[in-house]
Protein backbone atom coordinates (compact mmCIF):
# COMPACT_ATOMS: atom_id res chain seq x y z
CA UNK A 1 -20.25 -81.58 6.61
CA UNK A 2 -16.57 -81.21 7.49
CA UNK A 3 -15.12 -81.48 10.99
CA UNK A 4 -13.51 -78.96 12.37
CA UNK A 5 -12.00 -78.75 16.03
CA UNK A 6 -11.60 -75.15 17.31
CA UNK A 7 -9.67 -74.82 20.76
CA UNK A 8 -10.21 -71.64 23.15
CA UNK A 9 -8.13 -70.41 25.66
CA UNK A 10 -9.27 -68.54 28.83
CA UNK A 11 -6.92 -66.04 30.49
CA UNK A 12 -7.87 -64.17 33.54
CA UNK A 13 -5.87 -61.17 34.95
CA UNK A 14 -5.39 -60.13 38.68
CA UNK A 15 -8.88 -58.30 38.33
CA UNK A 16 -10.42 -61.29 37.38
CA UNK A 17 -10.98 -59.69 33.76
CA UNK A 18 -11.06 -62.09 30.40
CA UNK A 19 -8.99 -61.83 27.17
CA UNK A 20 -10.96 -61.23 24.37
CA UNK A 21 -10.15 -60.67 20.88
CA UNK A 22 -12.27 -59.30 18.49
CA UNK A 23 -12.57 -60.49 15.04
CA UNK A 24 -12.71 -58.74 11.70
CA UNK A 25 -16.45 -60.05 11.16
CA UNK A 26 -17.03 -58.37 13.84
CA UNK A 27 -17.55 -60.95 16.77
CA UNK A 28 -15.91 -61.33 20.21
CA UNK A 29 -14.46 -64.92 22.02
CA UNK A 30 -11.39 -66.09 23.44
CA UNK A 31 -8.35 -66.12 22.17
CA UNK A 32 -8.29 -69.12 20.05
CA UNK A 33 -9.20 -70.90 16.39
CA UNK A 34 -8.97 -73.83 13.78
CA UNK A 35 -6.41 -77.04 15.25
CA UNK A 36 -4.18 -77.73 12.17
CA UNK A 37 -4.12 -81.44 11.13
CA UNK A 38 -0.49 -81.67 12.81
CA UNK A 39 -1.33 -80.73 15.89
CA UNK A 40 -2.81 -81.50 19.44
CA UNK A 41 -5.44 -79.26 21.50
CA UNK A 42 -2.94 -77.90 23.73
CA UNK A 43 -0.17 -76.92 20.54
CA UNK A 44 -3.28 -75.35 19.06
CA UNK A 45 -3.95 -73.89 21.38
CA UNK A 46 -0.80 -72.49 22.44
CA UNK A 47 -0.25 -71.38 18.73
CA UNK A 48 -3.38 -69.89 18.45
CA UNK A 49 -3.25 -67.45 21.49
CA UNK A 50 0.08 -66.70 20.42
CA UNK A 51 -1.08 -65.56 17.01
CA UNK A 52 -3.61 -63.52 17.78
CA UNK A 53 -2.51 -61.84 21.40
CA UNK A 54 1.56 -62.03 21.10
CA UNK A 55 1.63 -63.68 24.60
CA UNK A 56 3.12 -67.36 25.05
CA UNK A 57 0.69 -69.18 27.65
CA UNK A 58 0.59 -72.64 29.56
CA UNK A 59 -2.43 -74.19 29.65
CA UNK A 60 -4.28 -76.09 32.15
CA UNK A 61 -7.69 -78.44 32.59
CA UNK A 62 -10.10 -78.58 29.73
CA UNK A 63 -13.06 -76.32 31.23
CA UNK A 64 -16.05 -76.56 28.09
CA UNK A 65 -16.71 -78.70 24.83
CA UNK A 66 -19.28 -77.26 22.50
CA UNK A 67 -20.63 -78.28 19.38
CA UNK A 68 -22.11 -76.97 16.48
CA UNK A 69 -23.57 -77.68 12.70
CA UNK A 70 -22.68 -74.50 11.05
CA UNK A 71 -24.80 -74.64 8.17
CA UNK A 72 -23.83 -71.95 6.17
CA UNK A 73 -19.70 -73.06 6.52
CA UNK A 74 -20.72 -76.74 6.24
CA UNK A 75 -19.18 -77.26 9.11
CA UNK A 76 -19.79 -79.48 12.39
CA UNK A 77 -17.57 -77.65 14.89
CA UNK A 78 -16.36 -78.95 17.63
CA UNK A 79 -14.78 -76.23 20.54
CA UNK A 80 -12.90 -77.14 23.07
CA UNK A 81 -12.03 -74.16 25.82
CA UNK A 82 -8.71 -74.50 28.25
CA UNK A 83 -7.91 -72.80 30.92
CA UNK A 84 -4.23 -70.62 30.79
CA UNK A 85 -2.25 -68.46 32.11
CA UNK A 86 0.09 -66.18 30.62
CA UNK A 87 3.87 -66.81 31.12
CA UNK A 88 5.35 -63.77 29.08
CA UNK A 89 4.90 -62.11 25.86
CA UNK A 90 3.88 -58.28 25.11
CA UNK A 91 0.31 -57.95 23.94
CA UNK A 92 0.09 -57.55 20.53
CA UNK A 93 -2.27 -57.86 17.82
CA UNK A 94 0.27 -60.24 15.59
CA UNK A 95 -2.58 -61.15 12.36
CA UNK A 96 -3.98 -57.40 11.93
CA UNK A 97 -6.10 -59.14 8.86
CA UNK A 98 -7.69 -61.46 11.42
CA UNK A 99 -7.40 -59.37 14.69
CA UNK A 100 -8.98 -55.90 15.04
CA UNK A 101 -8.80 -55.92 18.72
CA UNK A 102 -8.01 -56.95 22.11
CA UNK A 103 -9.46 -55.94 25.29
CA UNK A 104 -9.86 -57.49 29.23
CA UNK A 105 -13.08 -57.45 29.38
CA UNK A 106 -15.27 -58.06 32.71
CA UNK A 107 -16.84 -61.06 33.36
CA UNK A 108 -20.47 -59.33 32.67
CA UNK A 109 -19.32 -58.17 29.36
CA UNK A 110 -17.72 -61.60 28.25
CA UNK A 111 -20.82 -63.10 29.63
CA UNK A 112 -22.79 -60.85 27.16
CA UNK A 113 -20.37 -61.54 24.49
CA UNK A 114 -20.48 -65.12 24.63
CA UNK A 115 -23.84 -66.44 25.44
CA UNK A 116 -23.13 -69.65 24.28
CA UNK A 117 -21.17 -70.52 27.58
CA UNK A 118 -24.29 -71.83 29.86
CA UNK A 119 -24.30 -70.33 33.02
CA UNK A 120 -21.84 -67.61 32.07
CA UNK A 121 -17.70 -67.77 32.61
CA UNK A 122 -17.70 -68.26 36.01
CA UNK A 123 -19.60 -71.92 36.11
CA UNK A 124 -16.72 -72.86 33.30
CA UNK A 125 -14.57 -72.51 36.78
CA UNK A 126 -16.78 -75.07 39.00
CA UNK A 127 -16.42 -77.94 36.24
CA UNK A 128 -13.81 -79.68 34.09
CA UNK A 129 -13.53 -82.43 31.83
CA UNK A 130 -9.97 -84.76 31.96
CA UNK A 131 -8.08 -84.25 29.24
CA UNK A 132 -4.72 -86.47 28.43
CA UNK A 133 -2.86 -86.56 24.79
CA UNK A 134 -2.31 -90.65 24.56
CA UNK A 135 0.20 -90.38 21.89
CA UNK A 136 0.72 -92.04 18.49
CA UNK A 137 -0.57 -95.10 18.96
């Protein structure tokens, strides 16, 4: 199986609502995808949210890592979700061929879309994991 890393990002508005993007295939998750060989988590991620929402973001403490054999990719996926916040940007669906949709959804709503986040969104607050790039070494 290959190894793949897949960083999230997750954005919360005034209203406490979650940015979602919806997928082509037809699922829902974070803003978010594949880390390129070149890259850290947090450029990833950065770069990914950017992509697919058209908002530049900073991001903050490492909240989740999940893992998963994905049999029928051949992949062992591992996700890693960061907190961020927006710093500017219009939204904008950037990678229409990826992207059908964006939407702040409720926290109910993401926790129904999402399942795979025990305890729901709002334990990912309650808990973090350090995080710290240590360079080329």
């Amino acid at each position: 199986m290959e190894e793949v890393k897949v960083v999230y990002a997750l954005i919360r508005n005034h209203n406490n609502h979650v940015l979602m993007v919806l997928n082509h295939e037809g699922h829902w998750s974070l803003p978010g995808g594949k880390v390129e060989a070149h890259e850290t988590l947090i450029e990833a991620t950065i770069r990914e949210v950017k992509e697919e929402t058209g908002y530049n973001i900073e991001v903050g403490k490492l909240l989740a890592v999940n893992e998963a054999k994905l049999t029928l990719r051949n992949h062992h996926a591992l996700f890693f979700t960061f907190e961020a916040q927006i710093i500017n940007g219009e939204e904008e669906i950037t990678l229409p061929d990826e992207i059908a949709q964006i939407e702040w959804a409720a926290i109910d709503i993401a926790n129904l879309r999402m399942p795979y986040y025990i305890g729901g969104m709002n334990k990912l607050d309650h808990h973090h994991a350090l995080y710290h790039y240590e360079g080329l070494v």
